[in-house]
Protein backbone atom coordinates (compact mmCIF):
# COMPACT_ATOMS: atom_id res chain seq x y z
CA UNK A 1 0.00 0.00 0.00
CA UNK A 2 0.83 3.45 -0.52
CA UNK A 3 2.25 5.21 2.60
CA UNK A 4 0.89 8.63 1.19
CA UNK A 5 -2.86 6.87 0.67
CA UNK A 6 -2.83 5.65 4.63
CA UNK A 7 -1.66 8.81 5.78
CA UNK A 8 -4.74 10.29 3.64
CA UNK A 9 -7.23 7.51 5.03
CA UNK A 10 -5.84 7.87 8.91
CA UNK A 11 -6.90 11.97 8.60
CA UNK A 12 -10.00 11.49 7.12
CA UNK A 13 -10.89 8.76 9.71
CA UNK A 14 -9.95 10.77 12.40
CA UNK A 15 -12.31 13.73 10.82
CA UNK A 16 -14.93 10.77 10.57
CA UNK A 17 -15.23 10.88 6.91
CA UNK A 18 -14.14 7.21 6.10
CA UNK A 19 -16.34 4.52 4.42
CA UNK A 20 -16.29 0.84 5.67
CA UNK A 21 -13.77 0.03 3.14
CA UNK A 22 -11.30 2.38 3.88
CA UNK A 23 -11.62 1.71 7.54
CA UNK A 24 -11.29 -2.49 7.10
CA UNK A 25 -7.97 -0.74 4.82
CA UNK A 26 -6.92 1.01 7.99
CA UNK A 27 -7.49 -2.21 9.72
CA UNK A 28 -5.49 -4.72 7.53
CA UNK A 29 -2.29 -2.18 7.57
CA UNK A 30 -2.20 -1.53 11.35
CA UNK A 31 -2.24 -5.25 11.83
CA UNK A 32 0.32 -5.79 9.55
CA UNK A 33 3.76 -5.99 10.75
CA UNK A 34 5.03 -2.99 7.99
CA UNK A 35 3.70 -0.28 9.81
CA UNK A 36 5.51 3.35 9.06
CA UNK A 37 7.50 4.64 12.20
CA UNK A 38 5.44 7.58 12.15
CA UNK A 39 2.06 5.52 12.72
CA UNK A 40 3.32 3.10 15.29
CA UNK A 41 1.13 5.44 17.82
CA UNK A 42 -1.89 4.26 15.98
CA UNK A 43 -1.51 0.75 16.13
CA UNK A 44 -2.75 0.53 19.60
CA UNK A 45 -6.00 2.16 18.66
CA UNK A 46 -6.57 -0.57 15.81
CA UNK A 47 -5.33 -3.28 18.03
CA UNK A 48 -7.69 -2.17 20.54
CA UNK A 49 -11.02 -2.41 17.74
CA UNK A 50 -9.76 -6.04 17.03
CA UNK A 51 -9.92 -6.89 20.33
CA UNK A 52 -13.05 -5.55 21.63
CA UNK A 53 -14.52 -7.37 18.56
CA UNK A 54 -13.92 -10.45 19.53
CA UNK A 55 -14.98 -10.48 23.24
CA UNK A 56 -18.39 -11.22 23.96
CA UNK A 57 -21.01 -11.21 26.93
CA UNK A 58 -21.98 -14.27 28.02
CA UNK A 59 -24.54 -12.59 30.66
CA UNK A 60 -28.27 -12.87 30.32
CA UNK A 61 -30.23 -9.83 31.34
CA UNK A 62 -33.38 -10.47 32.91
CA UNK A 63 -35.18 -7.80 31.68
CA UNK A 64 -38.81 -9.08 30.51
CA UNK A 65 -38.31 -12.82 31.21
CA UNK A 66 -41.78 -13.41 32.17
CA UNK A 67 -44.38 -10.81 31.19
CA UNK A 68 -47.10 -11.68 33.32
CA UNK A 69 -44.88 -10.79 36.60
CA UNK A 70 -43.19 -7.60 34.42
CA UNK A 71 -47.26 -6.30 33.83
CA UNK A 72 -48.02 -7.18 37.50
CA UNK A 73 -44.86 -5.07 38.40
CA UNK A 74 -45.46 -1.95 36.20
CA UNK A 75 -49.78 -2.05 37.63
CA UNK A 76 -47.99 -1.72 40.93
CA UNK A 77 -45.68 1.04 40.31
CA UNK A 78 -48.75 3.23 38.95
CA UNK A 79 -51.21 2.47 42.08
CA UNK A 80 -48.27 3.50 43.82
CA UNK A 81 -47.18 6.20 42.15
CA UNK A 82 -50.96 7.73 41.92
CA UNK A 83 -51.64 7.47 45.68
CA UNK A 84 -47.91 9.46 46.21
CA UNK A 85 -48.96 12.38 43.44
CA UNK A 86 -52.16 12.80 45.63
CA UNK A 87 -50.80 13.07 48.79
CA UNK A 88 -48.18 15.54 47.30
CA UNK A 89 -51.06 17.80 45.74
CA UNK A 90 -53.30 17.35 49.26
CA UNK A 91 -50.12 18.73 51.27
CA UNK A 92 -49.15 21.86 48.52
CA UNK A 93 -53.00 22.98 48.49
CA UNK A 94 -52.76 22.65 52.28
CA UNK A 95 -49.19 24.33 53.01
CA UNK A 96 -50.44 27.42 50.24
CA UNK A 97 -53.71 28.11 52.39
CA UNK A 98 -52.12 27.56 56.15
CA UNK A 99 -48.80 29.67 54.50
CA UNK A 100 -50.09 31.83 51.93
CA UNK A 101 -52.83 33.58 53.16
CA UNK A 102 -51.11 35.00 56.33
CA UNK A 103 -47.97 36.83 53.94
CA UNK A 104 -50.95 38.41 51.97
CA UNK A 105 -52.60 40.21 55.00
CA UNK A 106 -48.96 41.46 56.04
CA UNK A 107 -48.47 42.31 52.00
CA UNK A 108 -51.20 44.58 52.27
CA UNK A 109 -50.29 46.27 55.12
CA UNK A 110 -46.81 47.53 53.66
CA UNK A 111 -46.21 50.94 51.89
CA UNK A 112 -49.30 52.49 53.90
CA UNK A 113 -48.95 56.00 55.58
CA UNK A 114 -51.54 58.04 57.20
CA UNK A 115 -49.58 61.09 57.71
CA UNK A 116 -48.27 62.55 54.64
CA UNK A 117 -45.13 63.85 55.96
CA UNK A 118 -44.43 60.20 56.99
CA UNK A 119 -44.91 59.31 53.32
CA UNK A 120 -43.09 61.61 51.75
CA UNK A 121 -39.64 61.15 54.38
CA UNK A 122 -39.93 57.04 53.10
CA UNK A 123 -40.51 58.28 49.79
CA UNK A 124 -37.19 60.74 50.51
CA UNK A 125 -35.18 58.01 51.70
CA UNK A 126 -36.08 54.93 49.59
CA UNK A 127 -35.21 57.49 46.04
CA UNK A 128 -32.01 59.00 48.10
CA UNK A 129 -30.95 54.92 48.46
CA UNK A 130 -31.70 54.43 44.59
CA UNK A 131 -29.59 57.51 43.79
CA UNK A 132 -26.90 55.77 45.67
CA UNK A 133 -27.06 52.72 43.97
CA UNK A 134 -27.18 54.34 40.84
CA UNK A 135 -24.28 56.24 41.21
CA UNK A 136 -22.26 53.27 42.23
CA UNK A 137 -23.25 51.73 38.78
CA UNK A 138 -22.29 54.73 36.61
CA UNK A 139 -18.55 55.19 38.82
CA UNK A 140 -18.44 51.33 37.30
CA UNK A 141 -19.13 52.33 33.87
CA UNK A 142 -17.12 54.49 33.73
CA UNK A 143 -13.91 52.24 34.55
CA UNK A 144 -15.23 50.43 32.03
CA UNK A 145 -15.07 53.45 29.53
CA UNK A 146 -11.73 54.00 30.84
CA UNK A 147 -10.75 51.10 30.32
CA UNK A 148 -12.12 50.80 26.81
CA UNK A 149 -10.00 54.07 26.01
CA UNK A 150 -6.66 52.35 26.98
CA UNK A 151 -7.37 49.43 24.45
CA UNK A 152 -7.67 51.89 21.85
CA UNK A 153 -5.05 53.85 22.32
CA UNK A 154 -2.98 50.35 22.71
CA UNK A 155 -4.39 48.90 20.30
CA UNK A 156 -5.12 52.13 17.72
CA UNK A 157 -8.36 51.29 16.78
CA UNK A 158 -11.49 53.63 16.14
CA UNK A 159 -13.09 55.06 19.55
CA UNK A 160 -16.70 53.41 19.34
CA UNK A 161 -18.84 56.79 19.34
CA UNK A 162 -21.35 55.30 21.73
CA UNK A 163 -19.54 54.43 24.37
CA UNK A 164 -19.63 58.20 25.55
CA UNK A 165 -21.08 59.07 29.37
C-alpha cells in the first residue's frame, strides 16, 4: 500500500469521513507488521477495535423474562405512584392556604402612611438609596469606559462613538 494513501485515510478517519472500506484498509495495515515509524502510535488504537470485537457477553439480562410478573410489576408502580402524586397535591393545596394567606394580609399592610409627611420622608429616603445605587453603577461604567480608552489607544483602533457618558 501506498504510505501517502494511509496517511490520507488515517486523517480522514480521524475527521470521521471514512467509508467501511477504507476503515477495514486502515485495519489490515495496522495489523500488519510494515507499519511506518510515524504511525506506530496508531496501532494501539486498531489493536484495541480487534480486540473488543472479539470479546463477547456471556450474561443474560433479565429484563422481561416473564411478562405476566413484568405487567403485575409496572400495575404496581402506577397504584403507587398515583396514591404518592395525591398526597403531594393534598399537602401543597394545604401548606399554600395555612402559608399563603397570612404573607398576603402582612403584603397589604406595607407601603401604607396616614400622615403625609411620613410618606413623603420614606418616599425621601427609599429614592435617596436608589440615587446611591445608581451612582455606584455609573462610577463602574465608567472604569469600564476607561478602560475601553486604553485598548484603543494600545491597540489604535477607532473610539466606538457610543460608548460616551
Amino acid at each position: 500500500m501506498e504510505l501517502s494513501r494511509i496517511e490520507r485515510i488515517v486523517d480522514k478517519y480521524f475527521e470521521g469521513e471514512t467509508t467501511i472500506e477504507e476503515e477495514k484498509e486502515l485495519q489490515n495495515y495496522f495489523s500488519s507488521t510494515e507499519v511506518a515509524p510515524h504511525l506506530l502510535q496508531y496501532v494501539s488504537i486498531f489493536k484495541h477495535f480487534e480486540v473488543t470485537r472479539k470479546e463477547h457477553s456471556n450474561l443474560e439480562t433479565p429484563i422481561f423474562k416473564n411478562p405476566k410478573t413484568q405487567k403485575r410489576i409496572g400495575k404496581n408502580n402506577f397504584y403507587w405512584v398515583s396514591i404518592a402524586a395525591s398526597i403531594v397535591v393534598v399537602l401543597g393545596i394545604g401548606l399554600f392556604y395555612m402559608f399563603g394567606t397570612e404573607s398576603s394580609i402582612k403584603n397589604n399592610e406595607l407601603g401604607t402612611y396616614d400622615d403625609p409627611k411620613q410618606a413623603f420622608e420614606a418616599t425621601q429616603k427609599a429614592l435617596n438609596l436608589l440615587s446611591n445605587n445608581v451612582n455606584v453603577g455609573i462610577e463602574s461604567v465608567q472604569y469600564i469606559d476607561e478602560y475601553q480608552k486604553t485598548k484603543n489607544r494600545i491597540f489604535r483602533t477607532v473610539p466606538n462613538p457610543t460608548s460616551e457618558f
